[in-house]
Protein backbone atom coordinates (compact mmCIF):
# COMPACT_ATOMS: atom_id res chain seq x y z
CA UNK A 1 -10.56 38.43 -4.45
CA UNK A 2 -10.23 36.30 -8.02
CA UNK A 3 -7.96 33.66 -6.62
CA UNK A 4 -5.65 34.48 -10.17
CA UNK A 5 -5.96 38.29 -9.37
CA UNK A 6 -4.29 36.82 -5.81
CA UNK A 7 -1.57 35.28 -6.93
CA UNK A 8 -0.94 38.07 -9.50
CA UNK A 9 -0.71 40.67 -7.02
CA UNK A 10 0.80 38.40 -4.10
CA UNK A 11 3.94 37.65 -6.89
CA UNK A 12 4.42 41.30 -8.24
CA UNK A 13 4.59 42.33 -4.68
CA UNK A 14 6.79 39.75 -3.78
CA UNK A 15 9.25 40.18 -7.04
CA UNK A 16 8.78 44.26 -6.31
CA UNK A 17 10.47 43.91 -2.89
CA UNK A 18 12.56 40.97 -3.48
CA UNK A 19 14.45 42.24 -7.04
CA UNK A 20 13.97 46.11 -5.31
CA UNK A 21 16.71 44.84 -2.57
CA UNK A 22 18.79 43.55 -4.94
CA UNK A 23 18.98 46.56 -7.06
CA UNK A 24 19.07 48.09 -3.75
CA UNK A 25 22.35 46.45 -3.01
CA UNK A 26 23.98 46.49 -6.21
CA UNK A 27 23.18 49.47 -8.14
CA UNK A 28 25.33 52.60 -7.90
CA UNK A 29 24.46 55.57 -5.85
CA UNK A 30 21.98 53.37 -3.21
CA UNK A 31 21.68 54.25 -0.16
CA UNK A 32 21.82 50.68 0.71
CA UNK A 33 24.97 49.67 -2.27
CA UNK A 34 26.60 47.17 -0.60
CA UNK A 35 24.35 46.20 1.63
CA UNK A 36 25.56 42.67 1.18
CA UNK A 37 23.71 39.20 0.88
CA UNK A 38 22.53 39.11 4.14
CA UNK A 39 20.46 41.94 3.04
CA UNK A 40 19.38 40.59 -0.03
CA UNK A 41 18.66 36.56 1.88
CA UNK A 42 16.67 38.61 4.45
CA UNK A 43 14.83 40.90 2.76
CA UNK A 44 13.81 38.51 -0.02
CA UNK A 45 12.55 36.06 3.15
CA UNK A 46 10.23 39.08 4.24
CA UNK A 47 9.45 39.90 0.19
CA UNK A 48 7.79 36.34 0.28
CA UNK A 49 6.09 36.85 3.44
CA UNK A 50 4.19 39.78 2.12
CA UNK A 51 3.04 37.98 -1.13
CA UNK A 52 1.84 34.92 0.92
CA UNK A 53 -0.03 37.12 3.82
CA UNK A 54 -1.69 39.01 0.84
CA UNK A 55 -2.64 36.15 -1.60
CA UNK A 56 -2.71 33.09 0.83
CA UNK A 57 -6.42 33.95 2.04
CA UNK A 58 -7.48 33.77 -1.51
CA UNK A 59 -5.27 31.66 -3.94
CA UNK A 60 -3.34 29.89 -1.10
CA UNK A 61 0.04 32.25 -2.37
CA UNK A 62 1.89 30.27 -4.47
CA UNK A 63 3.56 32.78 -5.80
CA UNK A 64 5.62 30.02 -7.89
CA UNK A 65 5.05 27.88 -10.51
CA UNK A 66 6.76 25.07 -9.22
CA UNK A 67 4.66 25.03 -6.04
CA UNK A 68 2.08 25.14 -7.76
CA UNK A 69 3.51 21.94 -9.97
CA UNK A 70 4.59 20.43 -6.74
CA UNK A 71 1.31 20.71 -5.00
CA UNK A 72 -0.52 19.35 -7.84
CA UNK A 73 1.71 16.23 -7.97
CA UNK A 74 2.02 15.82 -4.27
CA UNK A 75 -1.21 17.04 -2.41
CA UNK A 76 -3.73 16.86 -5.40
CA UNK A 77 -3.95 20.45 -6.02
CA UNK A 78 -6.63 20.60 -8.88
CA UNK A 79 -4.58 20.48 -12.02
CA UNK A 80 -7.26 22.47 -13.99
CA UNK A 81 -5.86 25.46 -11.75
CA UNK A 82 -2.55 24.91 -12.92
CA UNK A 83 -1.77 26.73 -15.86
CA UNK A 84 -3.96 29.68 -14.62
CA UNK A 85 -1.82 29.81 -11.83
CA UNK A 86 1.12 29.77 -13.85
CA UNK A 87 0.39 32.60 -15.97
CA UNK A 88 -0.96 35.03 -12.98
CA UNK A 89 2.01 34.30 -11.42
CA UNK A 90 4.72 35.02 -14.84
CA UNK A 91 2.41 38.21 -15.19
CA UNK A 92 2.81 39.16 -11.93
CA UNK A 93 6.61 39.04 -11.78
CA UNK A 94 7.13 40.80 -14.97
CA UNK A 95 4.79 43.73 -13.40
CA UNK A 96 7.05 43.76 -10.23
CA UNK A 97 10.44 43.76 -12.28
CA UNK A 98 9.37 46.28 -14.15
CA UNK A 99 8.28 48.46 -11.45
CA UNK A 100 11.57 47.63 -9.90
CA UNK A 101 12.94 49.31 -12.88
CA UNK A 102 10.60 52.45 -12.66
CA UNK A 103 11.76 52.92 -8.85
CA UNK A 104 15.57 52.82 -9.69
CA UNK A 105 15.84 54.12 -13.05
CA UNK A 106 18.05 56.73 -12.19
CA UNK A 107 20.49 54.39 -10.27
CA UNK A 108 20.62 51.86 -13.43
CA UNK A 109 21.40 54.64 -15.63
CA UNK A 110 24.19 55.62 -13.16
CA UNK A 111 25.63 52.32 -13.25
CA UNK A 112 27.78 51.33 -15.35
CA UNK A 113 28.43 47.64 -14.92
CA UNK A 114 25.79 45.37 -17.44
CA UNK A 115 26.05 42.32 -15.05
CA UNK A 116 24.98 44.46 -12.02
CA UNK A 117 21.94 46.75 -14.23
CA UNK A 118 20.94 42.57 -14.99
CA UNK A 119 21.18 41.42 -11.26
CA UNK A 120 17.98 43.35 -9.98
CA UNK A 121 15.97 41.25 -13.01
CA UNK A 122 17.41 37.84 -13.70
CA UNK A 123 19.81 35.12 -11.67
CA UNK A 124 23.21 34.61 -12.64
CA UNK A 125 25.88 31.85 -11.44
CA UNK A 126 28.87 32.76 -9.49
CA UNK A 127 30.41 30.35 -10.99
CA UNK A 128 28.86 29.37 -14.75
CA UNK A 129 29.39 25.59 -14.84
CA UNK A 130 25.79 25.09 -16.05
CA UNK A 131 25.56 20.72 -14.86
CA UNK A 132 26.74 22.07 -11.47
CA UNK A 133 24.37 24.93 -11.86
CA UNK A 134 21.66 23.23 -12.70
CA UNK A 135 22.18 20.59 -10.08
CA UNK A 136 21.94 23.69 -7.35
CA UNK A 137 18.74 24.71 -8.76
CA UNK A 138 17.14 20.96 -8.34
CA UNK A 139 18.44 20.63 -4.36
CA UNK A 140 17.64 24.22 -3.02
CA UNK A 141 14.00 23.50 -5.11
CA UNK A 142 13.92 19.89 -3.59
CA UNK A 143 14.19 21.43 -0.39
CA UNK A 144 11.74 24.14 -0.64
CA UNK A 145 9.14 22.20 -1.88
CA UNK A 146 9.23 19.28 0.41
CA UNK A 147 9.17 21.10 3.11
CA UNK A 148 6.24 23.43 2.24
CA UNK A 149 4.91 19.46 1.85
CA UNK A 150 4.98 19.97 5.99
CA UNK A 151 3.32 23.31 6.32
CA UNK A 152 0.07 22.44 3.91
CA UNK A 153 -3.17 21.66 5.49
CA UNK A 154 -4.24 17.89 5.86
CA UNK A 155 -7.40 18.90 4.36
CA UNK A 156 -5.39 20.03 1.32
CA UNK A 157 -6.00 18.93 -2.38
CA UNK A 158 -10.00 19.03 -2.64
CA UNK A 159 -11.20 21.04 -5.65
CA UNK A 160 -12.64 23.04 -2.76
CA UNK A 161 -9.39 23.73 -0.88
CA UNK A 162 -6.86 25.44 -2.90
CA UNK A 163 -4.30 26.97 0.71
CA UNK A 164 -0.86 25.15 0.86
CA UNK A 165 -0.57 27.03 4.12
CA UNK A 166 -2.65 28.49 6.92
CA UNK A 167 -4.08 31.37 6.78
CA UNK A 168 -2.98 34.92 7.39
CA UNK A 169 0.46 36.12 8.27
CA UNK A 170 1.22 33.41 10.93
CA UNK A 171 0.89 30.93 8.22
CA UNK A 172 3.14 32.90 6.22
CA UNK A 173 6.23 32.87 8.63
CA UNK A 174 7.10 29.26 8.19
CA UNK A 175 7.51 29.90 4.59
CA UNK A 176 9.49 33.13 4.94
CA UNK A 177 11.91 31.35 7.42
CA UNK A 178 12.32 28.46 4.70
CA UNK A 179 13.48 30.61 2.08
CA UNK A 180 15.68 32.84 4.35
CA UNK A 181 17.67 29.76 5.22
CA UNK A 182 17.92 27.95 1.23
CA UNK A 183 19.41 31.99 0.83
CA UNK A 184 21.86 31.71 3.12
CA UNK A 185 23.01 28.41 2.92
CA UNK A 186 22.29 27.17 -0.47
CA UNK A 187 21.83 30.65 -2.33
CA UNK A 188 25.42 31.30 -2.83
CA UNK A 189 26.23 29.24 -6.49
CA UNK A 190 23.24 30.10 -8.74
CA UNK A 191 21.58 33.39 -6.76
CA UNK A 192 18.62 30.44 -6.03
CA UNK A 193 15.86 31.34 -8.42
CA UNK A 194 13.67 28.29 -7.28
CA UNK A 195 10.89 30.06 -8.74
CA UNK A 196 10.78 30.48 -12.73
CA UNK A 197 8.30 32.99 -12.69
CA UNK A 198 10.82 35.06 -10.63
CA UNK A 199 13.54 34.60 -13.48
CA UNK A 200 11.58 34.17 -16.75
CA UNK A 201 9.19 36.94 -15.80
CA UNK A 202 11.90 40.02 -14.76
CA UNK A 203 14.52 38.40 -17.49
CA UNK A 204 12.00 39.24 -20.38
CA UNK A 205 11.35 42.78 -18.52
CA UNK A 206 15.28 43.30 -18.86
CA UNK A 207 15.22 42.06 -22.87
CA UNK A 208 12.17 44.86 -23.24
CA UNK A 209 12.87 47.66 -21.29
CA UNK A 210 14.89 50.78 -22.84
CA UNK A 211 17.50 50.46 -20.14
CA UNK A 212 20.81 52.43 -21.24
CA UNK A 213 24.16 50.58 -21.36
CA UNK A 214 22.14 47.47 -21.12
CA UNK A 215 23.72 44.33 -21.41
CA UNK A 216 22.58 41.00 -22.75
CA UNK A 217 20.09 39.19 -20.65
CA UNK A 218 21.64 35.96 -21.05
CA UNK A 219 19.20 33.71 -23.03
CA UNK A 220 21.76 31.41 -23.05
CA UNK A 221 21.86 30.51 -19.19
CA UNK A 222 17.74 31.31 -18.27
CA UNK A 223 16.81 27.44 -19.33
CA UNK A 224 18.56 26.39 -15.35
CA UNK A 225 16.58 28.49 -13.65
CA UNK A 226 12.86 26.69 -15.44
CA UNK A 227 14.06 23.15 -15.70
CA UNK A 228 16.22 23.14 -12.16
CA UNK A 229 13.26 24.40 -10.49
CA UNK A 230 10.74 21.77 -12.06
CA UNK A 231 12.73 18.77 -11.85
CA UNK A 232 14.07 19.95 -7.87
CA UNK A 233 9.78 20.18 -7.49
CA UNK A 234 9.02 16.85 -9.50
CA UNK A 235 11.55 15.21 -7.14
CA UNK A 236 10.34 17.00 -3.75
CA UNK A 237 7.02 15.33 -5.12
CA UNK A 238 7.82 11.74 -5.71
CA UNK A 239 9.62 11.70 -2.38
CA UNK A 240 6.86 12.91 -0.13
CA UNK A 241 4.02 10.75 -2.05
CA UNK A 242 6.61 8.01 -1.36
CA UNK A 243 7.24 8.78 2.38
CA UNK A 244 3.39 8.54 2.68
CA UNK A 245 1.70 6.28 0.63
C-alpha cells in the first residue's frame, strides 16, 4: 500500500471510531447516550489501535501530524515526507468525521443541544480559559510524543525506514495504552485533541455539512488544539534529542 494511502485510511478509521463513540455517548436516542468518558477514553485507545495495526506496516501509522513533526525533529524522520503526511492524514480525518455524520444523522437531527451535535466533530474546553487551555494541550502532547520517543525502532530515521513502532498489532498496543491513560488522566480540561488533524479535519466537516440546528463550530477556540499540539511535540522533541545526545 502507498504509504500516504496508509496513513489516509489508518486516520479516517481511527477518527470514524474514535468521534463515532463520542457521538455515541452524547447524541440523543443512542443506545450507548451516556455511556460516559470511560467509554469515550477507552474506545478512542482501541480507535487508535486499529489505525496503527492497519497503516503501521506501510506508513509507520502516524495518524497525527504532530508525530509526524515530532519524529522528524527527534528521530530524523525524512522531512520531505512531512507535509505529505500531513495532508493524508487532515484528509483522512475529515473522511472519518464525515462518515461519523452519515452513521448518526438521525441521532444529530434528534438532538437538540448545538454543543453536543459539535462534540462528535471538534474538542471543546470544560472550562474555556484558553492560556490554561492551551497549556493542557502542550503537556498531554509532551507526553504522548516523548513517549512514543520509547516505542520507535533504533533503526528509525533512515530515508529507508519510515515505522515509529513495530510492526503489526503488538506494536500497536503500546500506543493504544498511551493514549488510554493521557484520556483518563489528562483528557478531562480540553477533551485532549493532541492530534490537529483530529480537530481541524472533523471541525471543517461540522462548518460544511447541512447538519440541522447546527451550531457554530467555534473558529474562535480551534487555534489550541494546532498550536498546543505542535509546541507540546516541539518540546517532547528537544527533550529527548537532549536526554540523548
Amino acid at each position: 500500500m502507498n504509504i500516504y494511502l496508509a496513513e489516509f485510511i489508518g486516520t479516517a478509521l481511527m477518527i470514524l471510531l474514535g468521534n463515532g463513540v463520542v457521538a455515541n455517548v452524547v447524541l440523543k436516542g443512542t443506545k450507548g447516550n451516556n455511556g460516559g468518558w470511560i467509554s469515550i477514553t477507552t474506545a478512542w485507545a482501541l480507535a487508535v489501535f486499529v489505525g496503527v495495526v492497519v497503516a503501521g506496516p506501510y506508513s509507520g501509522a502516524h495518524l497525527n501530524p504532530i508525530v509526524t513533526l515530532g519524529l522528524a525533529i527527534g528521530k530524523g524522520f525524512n522531512w520531505e515526507l512531512v507535509p505529505f503526511y500531513m495532508l493524508a492524514q487532515l484528509a483522512g480525518a475529515m473522511t472519518g468525521s464525515f462518515l461519523v455524520w452519515v452513521m448518526y444523522k438521525d441521532h444529530f437531527d434528534a438532538t437538540e443541544d448545538p454543543g453536543l451535535k459539535a462534540a462528535p466533530f471538534a474538542t471543546a474546553p470544560a472550562i474555556r480559559n484558553k492560556a490554561s487551555n492551551l497549556v493542557s494541550e502542550i503537556i498531554g502532547t509532551f507526553v504522548l510524543i516523548f513517549v512514543i520517543f520509547y516505542f520507535t525502532d533504533a533503526s528509525m530515521g533512515t530515508k529507508e525506514n519510515t515505522t515509529p513502532i513495530g510492526l503489526g498489532s503488538l506494536g500497536a498496543i503500546p500506543v493504544a495504552f498511551l493514549v488510554w491513560v493521557i484520556g483518563l488522566a489528562l483528557g478531562g480540561t480540553t477533551g485532549y485533541a493532541i492530534n490537529p488533524a483530529r480537530d481541524l479535519g472533523p471541525r471543517i466537516i461540522h462548518a460544511l455539512i447541512p447538519m440541522k440546528g447546527k451550531g457554530s463550530s467555534d473558529w474562535d477556540y480551534a487555534w489550541i488544539p494546532i498550536i498546543g499540539p505542535i509546541a507540546g511535540a516541539t518540546l517532547a522533541a528537544v527533550a529527548y534529542l537532549f536526554m540523548h545526545k
